[in-house]
Protein backbone atom coordinates (compact mmCIF):
# COMPACT_ATOMS: atom_id res chain seq x y z
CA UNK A 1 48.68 53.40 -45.42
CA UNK A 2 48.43 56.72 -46.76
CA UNK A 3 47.46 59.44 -44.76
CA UNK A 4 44.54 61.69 -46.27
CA UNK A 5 45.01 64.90 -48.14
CA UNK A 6 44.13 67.76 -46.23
CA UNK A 7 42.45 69.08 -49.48
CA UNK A 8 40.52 66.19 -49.88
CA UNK A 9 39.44 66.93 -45.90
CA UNK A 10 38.30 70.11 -46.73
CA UNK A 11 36.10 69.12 -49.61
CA UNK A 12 34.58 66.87 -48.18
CA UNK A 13 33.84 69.05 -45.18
CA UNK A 14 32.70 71.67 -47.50
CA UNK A 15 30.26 69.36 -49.20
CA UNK A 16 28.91 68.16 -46.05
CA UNK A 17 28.34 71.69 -45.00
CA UNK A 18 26.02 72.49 -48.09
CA UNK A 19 24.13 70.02 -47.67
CA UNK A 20 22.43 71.81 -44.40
CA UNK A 21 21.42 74.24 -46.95
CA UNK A 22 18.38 71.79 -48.17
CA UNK A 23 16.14 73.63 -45.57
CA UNK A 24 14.88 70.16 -44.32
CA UNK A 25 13.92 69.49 -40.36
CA UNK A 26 17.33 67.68 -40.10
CA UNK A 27 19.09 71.17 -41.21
CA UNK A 28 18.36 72.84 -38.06
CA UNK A 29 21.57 75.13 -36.85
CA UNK A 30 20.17 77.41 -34.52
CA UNK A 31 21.22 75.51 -31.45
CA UNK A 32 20.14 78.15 -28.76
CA UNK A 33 16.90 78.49 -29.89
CA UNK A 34 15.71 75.24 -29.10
CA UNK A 35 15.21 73.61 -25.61
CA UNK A 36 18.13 71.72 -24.13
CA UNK A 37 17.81 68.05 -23.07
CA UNK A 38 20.72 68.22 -20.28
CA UNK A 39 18.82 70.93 -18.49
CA UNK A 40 15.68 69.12 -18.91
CA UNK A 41 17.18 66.31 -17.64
CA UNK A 42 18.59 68.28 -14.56
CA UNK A 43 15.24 69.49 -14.22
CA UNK A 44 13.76 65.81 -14.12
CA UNK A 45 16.06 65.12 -11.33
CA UNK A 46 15.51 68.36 -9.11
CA UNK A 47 12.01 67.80 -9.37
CA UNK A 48 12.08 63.86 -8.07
CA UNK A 49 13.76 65.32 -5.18
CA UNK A 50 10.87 68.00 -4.87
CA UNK A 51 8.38 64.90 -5.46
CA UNK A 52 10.55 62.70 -2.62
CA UNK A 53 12.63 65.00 -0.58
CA UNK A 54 14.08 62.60 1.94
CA UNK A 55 15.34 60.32 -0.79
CA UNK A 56 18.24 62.16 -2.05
CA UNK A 57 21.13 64.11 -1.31
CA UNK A 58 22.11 67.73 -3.01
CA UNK A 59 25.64 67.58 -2.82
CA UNK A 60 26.14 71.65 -3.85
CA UNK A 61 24.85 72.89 -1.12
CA UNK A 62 26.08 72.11 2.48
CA UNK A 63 23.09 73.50 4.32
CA UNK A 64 21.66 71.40 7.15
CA UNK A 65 18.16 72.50 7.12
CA UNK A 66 16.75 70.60 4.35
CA UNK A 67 13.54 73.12 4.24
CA UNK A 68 16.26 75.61 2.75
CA UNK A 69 18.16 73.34 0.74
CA UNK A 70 14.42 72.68 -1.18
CA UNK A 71 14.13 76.64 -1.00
CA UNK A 72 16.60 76.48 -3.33
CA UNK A 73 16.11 73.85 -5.60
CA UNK A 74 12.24 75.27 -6.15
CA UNK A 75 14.17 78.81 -6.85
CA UNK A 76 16.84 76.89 -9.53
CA UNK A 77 13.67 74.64 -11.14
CA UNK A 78 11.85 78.15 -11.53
CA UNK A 79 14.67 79.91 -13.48
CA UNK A 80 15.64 77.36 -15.29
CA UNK A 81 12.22 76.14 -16.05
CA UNK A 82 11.12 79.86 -17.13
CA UNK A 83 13.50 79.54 -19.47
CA UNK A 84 13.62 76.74 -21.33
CA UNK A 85 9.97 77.32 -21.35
CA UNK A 86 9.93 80.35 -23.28
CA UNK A 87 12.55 78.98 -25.76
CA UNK A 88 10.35 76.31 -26.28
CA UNK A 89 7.57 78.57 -27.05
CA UNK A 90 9.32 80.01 -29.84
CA UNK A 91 10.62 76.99 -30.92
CA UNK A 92 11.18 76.87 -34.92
CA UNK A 93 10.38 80.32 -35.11
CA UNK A 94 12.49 83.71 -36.32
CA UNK A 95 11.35 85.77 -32.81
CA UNK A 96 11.38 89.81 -32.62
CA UNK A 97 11.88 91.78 -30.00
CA UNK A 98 8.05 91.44 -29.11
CA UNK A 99 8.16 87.98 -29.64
CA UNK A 100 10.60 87.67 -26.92
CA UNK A 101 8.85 89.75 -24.47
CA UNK A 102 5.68 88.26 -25.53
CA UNK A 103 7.15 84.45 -24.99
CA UNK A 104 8.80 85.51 -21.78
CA UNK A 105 5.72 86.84 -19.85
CA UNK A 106 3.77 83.63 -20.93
CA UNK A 107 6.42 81.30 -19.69
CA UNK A 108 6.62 83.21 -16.53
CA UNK A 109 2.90 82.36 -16.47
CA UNK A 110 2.90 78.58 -17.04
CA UNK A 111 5.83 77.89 -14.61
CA UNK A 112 4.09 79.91 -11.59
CA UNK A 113 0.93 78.17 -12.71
CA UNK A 114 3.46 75.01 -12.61
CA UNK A 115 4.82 75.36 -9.49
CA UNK A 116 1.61 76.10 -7.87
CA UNK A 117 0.44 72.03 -8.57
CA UNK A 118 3.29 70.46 -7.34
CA UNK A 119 1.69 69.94 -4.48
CA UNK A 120 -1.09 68.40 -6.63
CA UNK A 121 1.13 66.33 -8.40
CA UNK A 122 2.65 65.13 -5.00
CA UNK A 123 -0.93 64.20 -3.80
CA UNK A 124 -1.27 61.50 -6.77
CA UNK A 125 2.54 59.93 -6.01
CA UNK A 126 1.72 59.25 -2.24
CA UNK A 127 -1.22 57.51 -3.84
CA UNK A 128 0.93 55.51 -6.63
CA UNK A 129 3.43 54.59 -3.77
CA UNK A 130 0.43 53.54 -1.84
CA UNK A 131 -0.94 51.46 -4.82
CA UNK A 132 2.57 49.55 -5.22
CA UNK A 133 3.14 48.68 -1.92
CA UNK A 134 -0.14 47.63 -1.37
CA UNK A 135 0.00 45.29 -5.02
CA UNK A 136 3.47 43.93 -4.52
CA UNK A 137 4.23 41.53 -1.40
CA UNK A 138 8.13 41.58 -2.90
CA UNK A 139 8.22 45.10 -1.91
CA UNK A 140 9.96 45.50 1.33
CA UNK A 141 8.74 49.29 2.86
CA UNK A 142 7.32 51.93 0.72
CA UNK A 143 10.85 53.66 0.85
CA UNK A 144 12.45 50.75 -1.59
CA UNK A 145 9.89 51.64 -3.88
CA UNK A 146 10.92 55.10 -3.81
CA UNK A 147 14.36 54.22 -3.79
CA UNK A 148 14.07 51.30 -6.71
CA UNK A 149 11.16 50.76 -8.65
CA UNK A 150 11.57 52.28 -12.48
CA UNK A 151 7.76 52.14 -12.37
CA UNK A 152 7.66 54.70 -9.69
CA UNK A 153 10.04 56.65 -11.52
CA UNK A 154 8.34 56.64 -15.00
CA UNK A 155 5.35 57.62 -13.23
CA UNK A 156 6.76 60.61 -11.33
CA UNK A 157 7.94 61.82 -14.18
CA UNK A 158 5.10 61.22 -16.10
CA UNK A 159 3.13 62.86 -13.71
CA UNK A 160 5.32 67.12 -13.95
CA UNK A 161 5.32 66.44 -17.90
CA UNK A 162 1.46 65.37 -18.14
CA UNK A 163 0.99 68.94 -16.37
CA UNK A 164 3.39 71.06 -18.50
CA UNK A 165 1.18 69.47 -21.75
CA UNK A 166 -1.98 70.11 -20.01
CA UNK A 167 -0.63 74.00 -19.70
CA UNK A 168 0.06 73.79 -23.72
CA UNK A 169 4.09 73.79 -23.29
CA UNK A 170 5.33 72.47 -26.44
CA UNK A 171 8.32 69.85 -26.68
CA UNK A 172 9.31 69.91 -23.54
CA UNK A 173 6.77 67.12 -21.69
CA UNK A 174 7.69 64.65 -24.26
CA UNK A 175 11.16 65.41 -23.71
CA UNK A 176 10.85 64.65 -20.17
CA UNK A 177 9.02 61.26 -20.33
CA UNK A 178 11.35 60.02 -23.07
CA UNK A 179 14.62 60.55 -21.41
CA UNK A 180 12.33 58.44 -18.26
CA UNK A 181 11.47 55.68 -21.30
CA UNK A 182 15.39 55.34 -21.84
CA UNK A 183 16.31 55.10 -18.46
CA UNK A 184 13.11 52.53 -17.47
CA UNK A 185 11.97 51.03 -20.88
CA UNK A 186 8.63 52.41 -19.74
CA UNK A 187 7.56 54.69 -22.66
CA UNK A 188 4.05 57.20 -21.01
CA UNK A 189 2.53 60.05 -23.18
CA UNK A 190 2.61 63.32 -21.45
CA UNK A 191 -0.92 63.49 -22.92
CA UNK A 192 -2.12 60.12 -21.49
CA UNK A 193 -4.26 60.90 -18.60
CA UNK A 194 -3.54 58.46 -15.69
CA UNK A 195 -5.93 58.47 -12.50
CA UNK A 196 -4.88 57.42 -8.69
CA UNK A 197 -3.43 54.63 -7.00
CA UNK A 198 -1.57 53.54 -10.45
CA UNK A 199 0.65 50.74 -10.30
CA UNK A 200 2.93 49.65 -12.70
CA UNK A 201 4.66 46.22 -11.92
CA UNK A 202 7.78 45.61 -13.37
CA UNK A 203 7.76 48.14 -16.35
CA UNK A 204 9.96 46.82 -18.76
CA UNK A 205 8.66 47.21 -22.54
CA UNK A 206 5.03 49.02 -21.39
CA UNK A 207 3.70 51.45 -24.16
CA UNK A 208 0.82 54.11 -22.89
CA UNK A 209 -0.33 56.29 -26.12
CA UNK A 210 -1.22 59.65 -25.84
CA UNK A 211 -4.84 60.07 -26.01
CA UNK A 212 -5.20 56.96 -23.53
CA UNK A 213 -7.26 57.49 -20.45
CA UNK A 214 -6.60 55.04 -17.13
CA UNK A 215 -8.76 55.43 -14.17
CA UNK A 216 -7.80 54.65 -10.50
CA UNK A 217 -6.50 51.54 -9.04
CA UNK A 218 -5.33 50.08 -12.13
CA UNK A 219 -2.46 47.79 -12.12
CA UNK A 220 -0.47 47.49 -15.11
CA UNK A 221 2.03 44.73 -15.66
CA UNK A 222 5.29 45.09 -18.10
CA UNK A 223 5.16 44.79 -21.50
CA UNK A 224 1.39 45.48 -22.03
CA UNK A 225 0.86 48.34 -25.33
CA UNK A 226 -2.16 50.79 -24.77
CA UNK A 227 -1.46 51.97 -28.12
CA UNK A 228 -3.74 53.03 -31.61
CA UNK A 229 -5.37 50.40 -33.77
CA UNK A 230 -4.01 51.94 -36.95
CA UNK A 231 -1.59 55.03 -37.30
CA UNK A 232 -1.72 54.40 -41.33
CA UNK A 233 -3.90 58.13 -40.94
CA UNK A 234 -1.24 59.83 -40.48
CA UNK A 235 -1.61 63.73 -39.20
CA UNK A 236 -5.30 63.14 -39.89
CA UNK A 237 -5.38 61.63 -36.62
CA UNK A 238 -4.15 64.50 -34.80
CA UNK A 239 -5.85 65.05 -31.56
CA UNK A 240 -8.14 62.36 -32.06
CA UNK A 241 -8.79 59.56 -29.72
CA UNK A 242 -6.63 56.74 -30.72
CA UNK A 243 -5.78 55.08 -27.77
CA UNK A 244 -8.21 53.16 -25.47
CA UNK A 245 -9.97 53.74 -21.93
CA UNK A 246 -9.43 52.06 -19.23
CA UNK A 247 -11.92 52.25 -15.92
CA UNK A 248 -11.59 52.04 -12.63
CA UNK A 249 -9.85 48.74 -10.69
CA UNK A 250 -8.98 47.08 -14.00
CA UNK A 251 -5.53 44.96 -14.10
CA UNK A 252 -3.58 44.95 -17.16
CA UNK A 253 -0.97 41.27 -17.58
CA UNK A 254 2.44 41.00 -19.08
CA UNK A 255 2.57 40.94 -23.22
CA UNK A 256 -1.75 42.34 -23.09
CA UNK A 257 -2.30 44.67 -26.38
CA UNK A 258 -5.16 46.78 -26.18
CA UNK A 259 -5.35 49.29 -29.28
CA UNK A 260 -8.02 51.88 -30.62
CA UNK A 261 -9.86 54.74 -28.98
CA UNK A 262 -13.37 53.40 -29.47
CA UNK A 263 -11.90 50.44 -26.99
CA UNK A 264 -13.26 50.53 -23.42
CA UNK A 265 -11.84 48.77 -20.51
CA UNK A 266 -14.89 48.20 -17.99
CA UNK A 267 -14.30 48.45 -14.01
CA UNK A 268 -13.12 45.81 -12.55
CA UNK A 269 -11.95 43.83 -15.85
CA UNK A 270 -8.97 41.52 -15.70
CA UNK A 271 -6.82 41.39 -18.71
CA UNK A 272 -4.58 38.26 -19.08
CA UNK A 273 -1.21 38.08 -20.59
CA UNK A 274 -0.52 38.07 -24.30
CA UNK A 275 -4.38 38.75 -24.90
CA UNK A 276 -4.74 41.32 -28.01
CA UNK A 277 -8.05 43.27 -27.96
CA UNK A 278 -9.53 45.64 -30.29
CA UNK A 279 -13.06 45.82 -28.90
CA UNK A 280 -14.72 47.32 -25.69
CA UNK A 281 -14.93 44.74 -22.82
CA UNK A 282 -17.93 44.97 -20.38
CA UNK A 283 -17.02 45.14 -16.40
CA UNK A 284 -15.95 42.22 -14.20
CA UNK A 285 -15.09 40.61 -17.47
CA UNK A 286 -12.06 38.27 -17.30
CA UNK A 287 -9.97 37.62 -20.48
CA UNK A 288 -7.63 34.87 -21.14
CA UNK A 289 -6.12 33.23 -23.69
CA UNK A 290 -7.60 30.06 -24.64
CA UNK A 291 -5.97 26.54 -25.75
CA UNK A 292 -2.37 27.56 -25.73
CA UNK A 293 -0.58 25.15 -27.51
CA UNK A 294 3.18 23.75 -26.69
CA UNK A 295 5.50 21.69 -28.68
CA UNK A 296 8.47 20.24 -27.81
CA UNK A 297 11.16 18.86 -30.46
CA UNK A 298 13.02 15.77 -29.45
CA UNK A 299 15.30 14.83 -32.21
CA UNK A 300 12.75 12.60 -34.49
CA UNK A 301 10.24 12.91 -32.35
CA UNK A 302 7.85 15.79 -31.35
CA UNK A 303 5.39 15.90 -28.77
CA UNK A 304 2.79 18.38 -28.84
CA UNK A 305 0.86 19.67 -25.85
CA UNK A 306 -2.28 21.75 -25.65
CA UNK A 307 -3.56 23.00 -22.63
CA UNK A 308 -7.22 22.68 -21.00
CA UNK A 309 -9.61 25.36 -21.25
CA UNK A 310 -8.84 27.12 -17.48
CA UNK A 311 -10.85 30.01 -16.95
CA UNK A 312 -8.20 30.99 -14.70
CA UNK A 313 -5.70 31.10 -16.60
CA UNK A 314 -5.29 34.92 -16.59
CA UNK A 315 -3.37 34.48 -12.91
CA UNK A 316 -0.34 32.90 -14.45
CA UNK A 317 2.14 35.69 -14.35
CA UNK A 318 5.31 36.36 -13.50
């Protein structure tokens, strides 16, 4: 085989090179202007161990007094943090001089203002590891959730990006709870607004939109979509309610759709797997699917099942 021309390289490399010239999103160059996913992700990980300090060991810094060894990690997430907040502030912009003072001070702002709800933030995970113990008899001791459960995890981080979007930071949140959807398969809008004691069992495949409100105590099994009835709007439908609302003490079963942001969950409603809703359901209200059907091919023969009307046939879960 013929090894390639080195002028045919260098055409081809030229060519590829004018194309960024289109001015398209995709044409982007200006790689230090824009906030940088491996810090982010560093910063997802410092923070767990801020949210769950016994649960993880720093292995830069051989100090036996963990108190100091967080002293420093809080110091780290505030410098780094400050930072990629104030790029992101910028972000797609041509800054000045002012600019960059201007961006700097307000970052400076947010993360203090950041920092100062940890403690906040750590108030409503004590309650989420509370809610999971409490909802699943497989789990062992609340530390194995800590230690295990991608739901917990999703949710933690969930929980620092939902504040950095409530204090207007742009890119960043979403950021953050993405790189927690590839790692989990749980995707949760920073803008979703999630109350106590949530529990999310399993994980796997769950979608929570952004304008979606949950209450407390709601249990949430994998695979269920919280999502928008129609998206065929477009960026008509920005910040509008989309996504539904879910009340107080409501559980949520495996494959459930629930879409559109005139749809209300009421307290106490049980949703049963593979239901799809579009429409408000009053509280106490159980929903099932009714008359599954099953068929079974046997060579020439086929023998088709359908199941009895059970109004308790939302239990059947996994």
């Amino acid at each position: 085989m013929q090894d390639i021309i080195s002028p045919e390289i260098h055409a081809y490399t030229q060519r590829i090179l004018s194309d960024y010239d289109a001015n398209r999103p995709i044409d982007k160059l200006d790689v230090f202007n824009q906030p940088d996913t491996k810090v982010i992700h560093e910063l997802i990980e410092e923070l767990v161990r801020i949210a769950y300090p016994g649960f993880s060991k720093d292995e830069n810094y051989r100090i036996y007094d963990i108190r100091n060894n967080l002293s420093l990690v809080v110091e780290d997430i505030a410098f780094r943090l400050n930072k990629q907040i104030a790029i992101a502030l910028r972000y797609g912009q041509r800054p000045d001089d002012e600019t960059l003072v201007a961006t700097r001070g307000e970052a400076q702002k947010i993360t203090l203002a950041f920092l100062d709800r940890i403690p906040e933030i750590r108030a409503y995970l004590a309650t989420d590891v509370e809610a999971v113990f409490d909802g699943d008899p497989a789990a062992e001791s609340a530390d194995e959730i800590i230690f295990a459960y991608p739901g917990l995890y999703a949710t933690t981080v969930y929980r620092f990006a939902h504040v950095l979007y409530e204090l207007k930071v742009p890119v960043i949140p979403r950021i953050m709870t993405e790189l927690a959807h590839s790692k989990t398969g749980i995707d949760i809008s920073p803008g979703a607004k999630i109350g106590r004691y949530f529990m999310i069992d399993h994980g796997t495949g769950i979608v929570i939109g952004e304008t979606t409100t949950i209450g407390e105590h709601v249990k949430v099994y994998q695979g269920v979509t919280l999502g928008a009835l129609s998206t065929s709007g477009g960026r008509k439908l920005f910040n509008q309610k989309r996504h539904p609302t879910i009340e107080d003490h409501v559980t949520i079963y495996s494959g459930a759709s629930i879409l559109g942001g005139d749809t209300v969950i009421g307290q106490g409603a049980v949703i049963g797997g593979n239901v799809f809703l579009t429409k408000s359901i009053a509280p106490g209200t159980k929903v099932s699917v009714k008359n599954q059907e099953l068929r079974y091919d046997k060579g020439k023969r086929q023998v088709q099942e359908v199941e009895e009307d059970v109004d308790s046939a939302w239990f059947y879960v996994i």
